[in-house]
PDB file of N, CA and C in Angstrom:
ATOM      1  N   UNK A   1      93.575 135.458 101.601  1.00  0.00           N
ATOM      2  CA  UNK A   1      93.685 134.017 101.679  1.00  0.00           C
ATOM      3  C   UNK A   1      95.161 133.633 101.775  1.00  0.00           C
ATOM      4  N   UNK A   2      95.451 132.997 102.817  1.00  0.00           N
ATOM      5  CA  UNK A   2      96.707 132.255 103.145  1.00  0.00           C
ATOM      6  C   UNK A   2      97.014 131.026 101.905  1.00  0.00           C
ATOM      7  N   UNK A   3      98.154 131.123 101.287  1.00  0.00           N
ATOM      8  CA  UNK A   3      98.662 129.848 100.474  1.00  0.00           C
ATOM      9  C   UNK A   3      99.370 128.741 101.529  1.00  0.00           C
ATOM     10  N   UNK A   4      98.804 128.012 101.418  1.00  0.00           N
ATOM     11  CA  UNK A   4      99.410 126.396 102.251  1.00  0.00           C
ATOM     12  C   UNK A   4     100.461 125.776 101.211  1.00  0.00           C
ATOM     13  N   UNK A   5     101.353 125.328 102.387  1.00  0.00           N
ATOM     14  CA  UNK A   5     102.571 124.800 101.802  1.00  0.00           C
ATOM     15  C   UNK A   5     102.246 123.547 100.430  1.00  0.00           C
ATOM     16  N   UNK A   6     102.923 123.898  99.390  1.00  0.00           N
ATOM     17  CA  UNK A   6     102.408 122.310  98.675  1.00  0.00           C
ATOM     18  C   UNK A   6     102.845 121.596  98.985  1.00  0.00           C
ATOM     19  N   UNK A   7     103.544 120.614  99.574  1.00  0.00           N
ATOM     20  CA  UNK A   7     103.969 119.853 100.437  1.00  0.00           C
ATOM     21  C   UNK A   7     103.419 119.192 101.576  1.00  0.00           C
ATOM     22  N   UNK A   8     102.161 120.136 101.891  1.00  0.00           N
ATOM     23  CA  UNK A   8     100.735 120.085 102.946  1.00  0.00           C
ATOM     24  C   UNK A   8      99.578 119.599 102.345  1.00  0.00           C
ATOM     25  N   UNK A   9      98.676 118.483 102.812  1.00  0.00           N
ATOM     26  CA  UNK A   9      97.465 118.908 102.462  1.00  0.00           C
ATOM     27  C   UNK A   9      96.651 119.736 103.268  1.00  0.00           C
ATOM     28  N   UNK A  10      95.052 119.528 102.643  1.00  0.00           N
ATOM     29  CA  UNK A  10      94.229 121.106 102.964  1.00  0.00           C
ATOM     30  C   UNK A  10      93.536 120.563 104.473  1.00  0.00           C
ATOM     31  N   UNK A  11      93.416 118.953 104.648  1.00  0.00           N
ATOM     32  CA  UNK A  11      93.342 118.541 106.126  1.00  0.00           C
ATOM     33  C   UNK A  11      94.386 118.615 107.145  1.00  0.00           C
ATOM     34  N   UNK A  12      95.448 118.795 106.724  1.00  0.00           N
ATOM     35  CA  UNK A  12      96.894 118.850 107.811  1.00  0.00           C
ATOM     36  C   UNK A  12      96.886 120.437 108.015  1.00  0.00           C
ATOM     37  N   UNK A  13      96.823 120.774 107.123  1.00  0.00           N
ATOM     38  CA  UNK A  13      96.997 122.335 106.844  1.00  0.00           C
ATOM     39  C   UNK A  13      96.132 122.936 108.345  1.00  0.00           C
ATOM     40  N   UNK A  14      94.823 122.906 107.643  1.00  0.00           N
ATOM     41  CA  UNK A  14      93.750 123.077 108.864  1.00  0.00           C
ATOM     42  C   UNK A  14      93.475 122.497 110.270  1.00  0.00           C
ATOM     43  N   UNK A  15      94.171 121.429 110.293  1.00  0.00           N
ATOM     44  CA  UNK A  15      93.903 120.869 111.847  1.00  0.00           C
ATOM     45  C   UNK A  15      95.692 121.851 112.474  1.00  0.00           C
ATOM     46  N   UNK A  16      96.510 121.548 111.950  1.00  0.00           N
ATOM     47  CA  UNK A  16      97.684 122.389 112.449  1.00  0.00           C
ATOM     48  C   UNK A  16      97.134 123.948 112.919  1.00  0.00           C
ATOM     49  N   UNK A  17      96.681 124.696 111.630  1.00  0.00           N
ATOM     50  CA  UNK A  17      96.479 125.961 111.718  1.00  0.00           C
ATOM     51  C   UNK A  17      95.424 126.542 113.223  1.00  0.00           C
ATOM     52  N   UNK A  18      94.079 125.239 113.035  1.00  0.00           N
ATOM     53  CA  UNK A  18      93.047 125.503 114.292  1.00  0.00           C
ATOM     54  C   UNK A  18      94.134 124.719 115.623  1.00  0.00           C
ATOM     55  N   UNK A  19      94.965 124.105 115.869  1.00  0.00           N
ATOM     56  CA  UNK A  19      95.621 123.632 116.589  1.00  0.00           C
ATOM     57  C   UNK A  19      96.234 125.265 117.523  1.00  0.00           C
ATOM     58  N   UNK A  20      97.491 126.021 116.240  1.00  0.00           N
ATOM     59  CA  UNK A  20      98.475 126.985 116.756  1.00  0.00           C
ATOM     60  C   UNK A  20      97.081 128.272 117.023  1.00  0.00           C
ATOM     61  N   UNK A  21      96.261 128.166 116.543  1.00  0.00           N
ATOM     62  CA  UNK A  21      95.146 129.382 117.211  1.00  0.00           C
ATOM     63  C   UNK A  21      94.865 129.711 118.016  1.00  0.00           C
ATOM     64  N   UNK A  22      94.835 128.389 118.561  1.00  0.00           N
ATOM     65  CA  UNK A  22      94.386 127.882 120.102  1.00  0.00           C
ATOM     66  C   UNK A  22      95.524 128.310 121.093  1.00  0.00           C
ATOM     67  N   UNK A  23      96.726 127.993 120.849  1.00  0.00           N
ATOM     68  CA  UNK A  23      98.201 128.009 121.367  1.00  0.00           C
ATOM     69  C   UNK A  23      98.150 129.779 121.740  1.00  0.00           C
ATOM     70  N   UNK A  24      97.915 130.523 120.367  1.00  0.00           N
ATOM     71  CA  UNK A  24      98.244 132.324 120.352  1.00  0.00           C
ATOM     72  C   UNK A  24      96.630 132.524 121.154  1.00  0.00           C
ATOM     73  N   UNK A  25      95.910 132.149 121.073  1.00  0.00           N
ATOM     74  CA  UNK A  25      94.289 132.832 121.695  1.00  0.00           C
ATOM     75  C   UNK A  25      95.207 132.611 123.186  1.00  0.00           C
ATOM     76  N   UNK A  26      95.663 131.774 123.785  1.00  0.00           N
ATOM     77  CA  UNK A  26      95.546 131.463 124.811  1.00  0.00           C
ATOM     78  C   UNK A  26      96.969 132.195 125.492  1.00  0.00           C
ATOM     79  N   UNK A  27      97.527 132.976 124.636  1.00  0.00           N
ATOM     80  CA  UNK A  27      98.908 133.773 125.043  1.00  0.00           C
ATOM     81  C   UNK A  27     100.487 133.350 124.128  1.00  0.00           C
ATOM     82  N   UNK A  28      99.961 132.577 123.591  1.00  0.00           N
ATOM     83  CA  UNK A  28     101.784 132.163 122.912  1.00  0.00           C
ATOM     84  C   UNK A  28     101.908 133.197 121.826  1.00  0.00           C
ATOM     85  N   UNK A  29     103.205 133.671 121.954  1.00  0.00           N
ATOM     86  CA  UNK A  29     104.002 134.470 120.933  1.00  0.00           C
ATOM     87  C   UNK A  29     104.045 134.277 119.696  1.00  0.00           C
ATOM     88  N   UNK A  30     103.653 135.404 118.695  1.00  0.00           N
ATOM     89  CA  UNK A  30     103.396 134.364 117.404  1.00  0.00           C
ATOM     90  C   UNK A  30     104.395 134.966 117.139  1.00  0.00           C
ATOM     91  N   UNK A  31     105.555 134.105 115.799  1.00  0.00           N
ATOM     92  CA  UNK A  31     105.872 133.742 115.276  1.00  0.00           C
ATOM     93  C   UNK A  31     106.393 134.413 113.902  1.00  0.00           C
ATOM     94  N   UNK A  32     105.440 135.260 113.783  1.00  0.00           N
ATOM     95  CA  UNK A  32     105.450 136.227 112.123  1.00  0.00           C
ATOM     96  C   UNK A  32     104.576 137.767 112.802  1.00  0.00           C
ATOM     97  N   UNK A  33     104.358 138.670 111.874  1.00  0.00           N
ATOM     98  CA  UNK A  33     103.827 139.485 112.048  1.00  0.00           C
ATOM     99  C   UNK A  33     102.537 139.454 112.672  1.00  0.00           C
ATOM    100  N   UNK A  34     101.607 139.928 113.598  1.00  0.00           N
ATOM    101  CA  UNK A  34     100.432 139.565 114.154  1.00  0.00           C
ATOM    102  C   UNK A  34      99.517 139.919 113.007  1.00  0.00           C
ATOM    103  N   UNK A  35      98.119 139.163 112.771  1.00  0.00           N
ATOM    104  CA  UNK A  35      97.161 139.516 112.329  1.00  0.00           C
ATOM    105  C   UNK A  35      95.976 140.343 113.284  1.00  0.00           C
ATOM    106  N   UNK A  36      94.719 141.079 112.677  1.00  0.00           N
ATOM    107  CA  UNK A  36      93.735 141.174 114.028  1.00  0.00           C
ATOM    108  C   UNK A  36      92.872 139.768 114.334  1.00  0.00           C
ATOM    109  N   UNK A  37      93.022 138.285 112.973  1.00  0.00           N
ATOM    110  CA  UNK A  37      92.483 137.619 113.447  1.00  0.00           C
ATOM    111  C   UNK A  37      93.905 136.445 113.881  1.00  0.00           C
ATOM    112  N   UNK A  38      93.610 135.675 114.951  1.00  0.00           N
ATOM    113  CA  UNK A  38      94.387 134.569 115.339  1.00  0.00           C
ATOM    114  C   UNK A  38      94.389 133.530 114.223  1.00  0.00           C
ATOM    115  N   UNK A  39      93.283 133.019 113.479  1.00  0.00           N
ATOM    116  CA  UNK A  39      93.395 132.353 112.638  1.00  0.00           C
ATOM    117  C   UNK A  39      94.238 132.532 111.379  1.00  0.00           C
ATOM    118  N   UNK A  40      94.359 133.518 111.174  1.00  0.00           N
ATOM    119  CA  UNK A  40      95.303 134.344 109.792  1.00  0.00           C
ATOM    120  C   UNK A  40      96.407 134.304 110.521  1.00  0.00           C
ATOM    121  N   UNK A  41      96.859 134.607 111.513  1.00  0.00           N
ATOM    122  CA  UNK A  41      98.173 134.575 112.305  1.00  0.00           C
ATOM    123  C   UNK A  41      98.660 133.023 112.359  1.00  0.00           C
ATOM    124  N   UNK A  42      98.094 132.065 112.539  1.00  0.00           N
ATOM    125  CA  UNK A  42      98.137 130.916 112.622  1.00  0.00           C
ATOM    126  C   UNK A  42      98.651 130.590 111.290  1.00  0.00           C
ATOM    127  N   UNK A  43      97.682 130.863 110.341  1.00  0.00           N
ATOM    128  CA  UNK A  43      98.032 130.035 109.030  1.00  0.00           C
ATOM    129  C   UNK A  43      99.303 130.698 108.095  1.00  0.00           C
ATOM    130  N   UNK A  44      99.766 131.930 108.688  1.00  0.00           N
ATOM    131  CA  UNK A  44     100.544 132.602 107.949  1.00  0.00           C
ATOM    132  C   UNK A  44     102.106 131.967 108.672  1.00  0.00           C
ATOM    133  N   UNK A  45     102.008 131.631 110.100  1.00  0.00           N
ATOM    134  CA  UNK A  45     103.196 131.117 110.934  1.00  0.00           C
ATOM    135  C   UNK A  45     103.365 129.579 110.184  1.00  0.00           C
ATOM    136  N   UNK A  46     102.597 128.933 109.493  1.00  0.00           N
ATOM    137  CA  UNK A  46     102.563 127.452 109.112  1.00  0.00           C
ATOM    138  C   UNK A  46     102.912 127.798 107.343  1.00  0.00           C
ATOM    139  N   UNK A  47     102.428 128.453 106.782  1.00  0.00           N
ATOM    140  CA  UNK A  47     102.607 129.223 105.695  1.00  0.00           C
ATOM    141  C   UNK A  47     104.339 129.722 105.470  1.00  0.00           C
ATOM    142  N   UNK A  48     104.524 130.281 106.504  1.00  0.00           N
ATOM    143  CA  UNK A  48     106.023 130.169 106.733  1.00  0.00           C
ATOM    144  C   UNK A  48     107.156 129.826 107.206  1.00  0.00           C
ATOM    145  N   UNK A  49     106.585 128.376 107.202  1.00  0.00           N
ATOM    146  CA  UNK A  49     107.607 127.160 107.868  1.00  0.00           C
ATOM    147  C   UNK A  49     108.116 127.731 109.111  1.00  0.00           C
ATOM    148  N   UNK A  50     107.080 128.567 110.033  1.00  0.00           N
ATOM    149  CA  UNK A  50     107.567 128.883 111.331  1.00  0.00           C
ATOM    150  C   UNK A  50     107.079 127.868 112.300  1.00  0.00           C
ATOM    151  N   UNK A  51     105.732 127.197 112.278  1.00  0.00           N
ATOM    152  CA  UNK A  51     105.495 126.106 113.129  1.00  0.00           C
ATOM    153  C   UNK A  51     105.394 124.663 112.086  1.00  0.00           C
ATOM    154  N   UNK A  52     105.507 123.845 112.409  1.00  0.00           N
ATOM    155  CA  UNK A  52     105.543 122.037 111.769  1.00  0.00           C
ATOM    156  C   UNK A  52     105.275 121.455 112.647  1.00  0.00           C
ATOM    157  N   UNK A  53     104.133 120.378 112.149  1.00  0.00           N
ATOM    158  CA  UNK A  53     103.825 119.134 112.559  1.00  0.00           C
ATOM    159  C   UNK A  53     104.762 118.269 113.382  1.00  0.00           C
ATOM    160  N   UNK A  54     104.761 117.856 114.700  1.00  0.00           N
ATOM    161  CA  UNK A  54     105.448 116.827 115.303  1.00  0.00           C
ATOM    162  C   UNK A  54     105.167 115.510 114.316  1.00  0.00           C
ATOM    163  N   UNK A  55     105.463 114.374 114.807  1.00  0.00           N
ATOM    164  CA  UNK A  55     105.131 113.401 114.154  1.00  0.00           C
ATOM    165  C   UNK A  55     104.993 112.227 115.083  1.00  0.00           C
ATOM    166  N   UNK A  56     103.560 111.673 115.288  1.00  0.00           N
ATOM    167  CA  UNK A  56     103.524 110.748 116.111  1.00  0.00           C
ATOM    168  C   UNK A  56     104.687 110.563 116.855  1.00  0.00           C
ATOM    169  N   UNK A  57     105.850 109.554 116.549  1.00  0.00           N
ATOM    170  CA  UNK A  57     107.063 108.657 116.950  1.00  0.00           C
ATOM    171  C   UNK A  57     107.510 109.852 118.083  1.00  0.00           C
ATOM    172  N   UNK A  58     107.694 110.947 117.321  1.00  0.00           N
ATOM    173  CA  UNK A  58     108.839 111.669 118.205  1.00  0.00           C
ATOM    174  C   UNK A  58     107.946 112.347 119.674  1.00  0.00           C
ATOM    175  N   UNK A  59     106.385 112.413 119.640  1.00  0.00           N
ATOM    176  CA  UNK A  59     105.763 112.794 120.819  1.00  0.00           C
ATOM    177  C   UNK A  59     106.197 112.321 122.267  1.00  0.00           C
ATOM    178  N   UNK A  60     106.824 112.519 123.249  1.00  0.00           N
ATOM    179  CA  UNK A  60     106.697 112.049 124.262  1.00  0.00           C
ATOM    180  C   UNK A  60     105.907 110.775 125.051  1.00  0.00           C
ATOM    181  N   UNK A  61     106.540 110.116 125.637  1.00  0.00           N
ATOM    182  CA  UNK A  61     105.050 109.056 126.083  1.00  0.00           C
ATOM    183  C   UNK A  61     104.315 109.680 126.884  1.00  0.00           C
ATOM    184  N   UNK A  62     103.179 109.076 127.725  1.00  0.00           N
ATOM    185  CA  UNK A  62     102.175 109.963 128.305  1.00  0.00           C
ATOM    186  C   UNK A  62     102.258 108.789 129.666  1.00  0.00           C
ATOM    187  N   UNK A  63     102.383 109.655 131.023  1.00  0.00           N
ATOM    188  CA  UNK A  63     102.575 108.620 131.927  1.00  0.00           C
ATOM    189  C   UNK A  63     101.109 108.047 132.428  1.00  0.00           C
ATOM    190  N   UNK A  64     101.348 107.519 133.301  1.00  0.00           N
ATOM    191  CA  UNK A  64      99.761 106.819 133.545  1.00  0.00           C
ATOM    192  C   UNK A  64      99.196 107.519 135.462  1.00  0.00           C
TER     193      UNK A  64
END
């Protein structure tokens, strides 16, 4: 079991973590040591302040 940042809750935690899963399933470089599952790889890269939350404001606009 992965420890989440206390500073995180257990809904940020998890939408981030199933977010960067998606990112490594699909080819991105992880970050920390690989797991055999993507999900443990995920939560261990967020676990170690290797990936963070954007924050609304700073997202890009989206053109039309």
């Amino acid at each position: 079991m992965v420890k989440r940042p206390d500073d995180m809750n257990r809904f940020e935690f998890a939408v981030l973590a199933a977010l960067r899963a998606v990112q490594l399933h699909r080819g991105c470089t992880p970050l920390v040591e690989r797991s055999p599952k993507v999900a443990v790889t995920a939560q261990n890269e967020i676990a170690n302040r290797k990936v963070q939350a954007m924050a609304a404001a700073t997202l890009p606009a989206r053109e039309s």
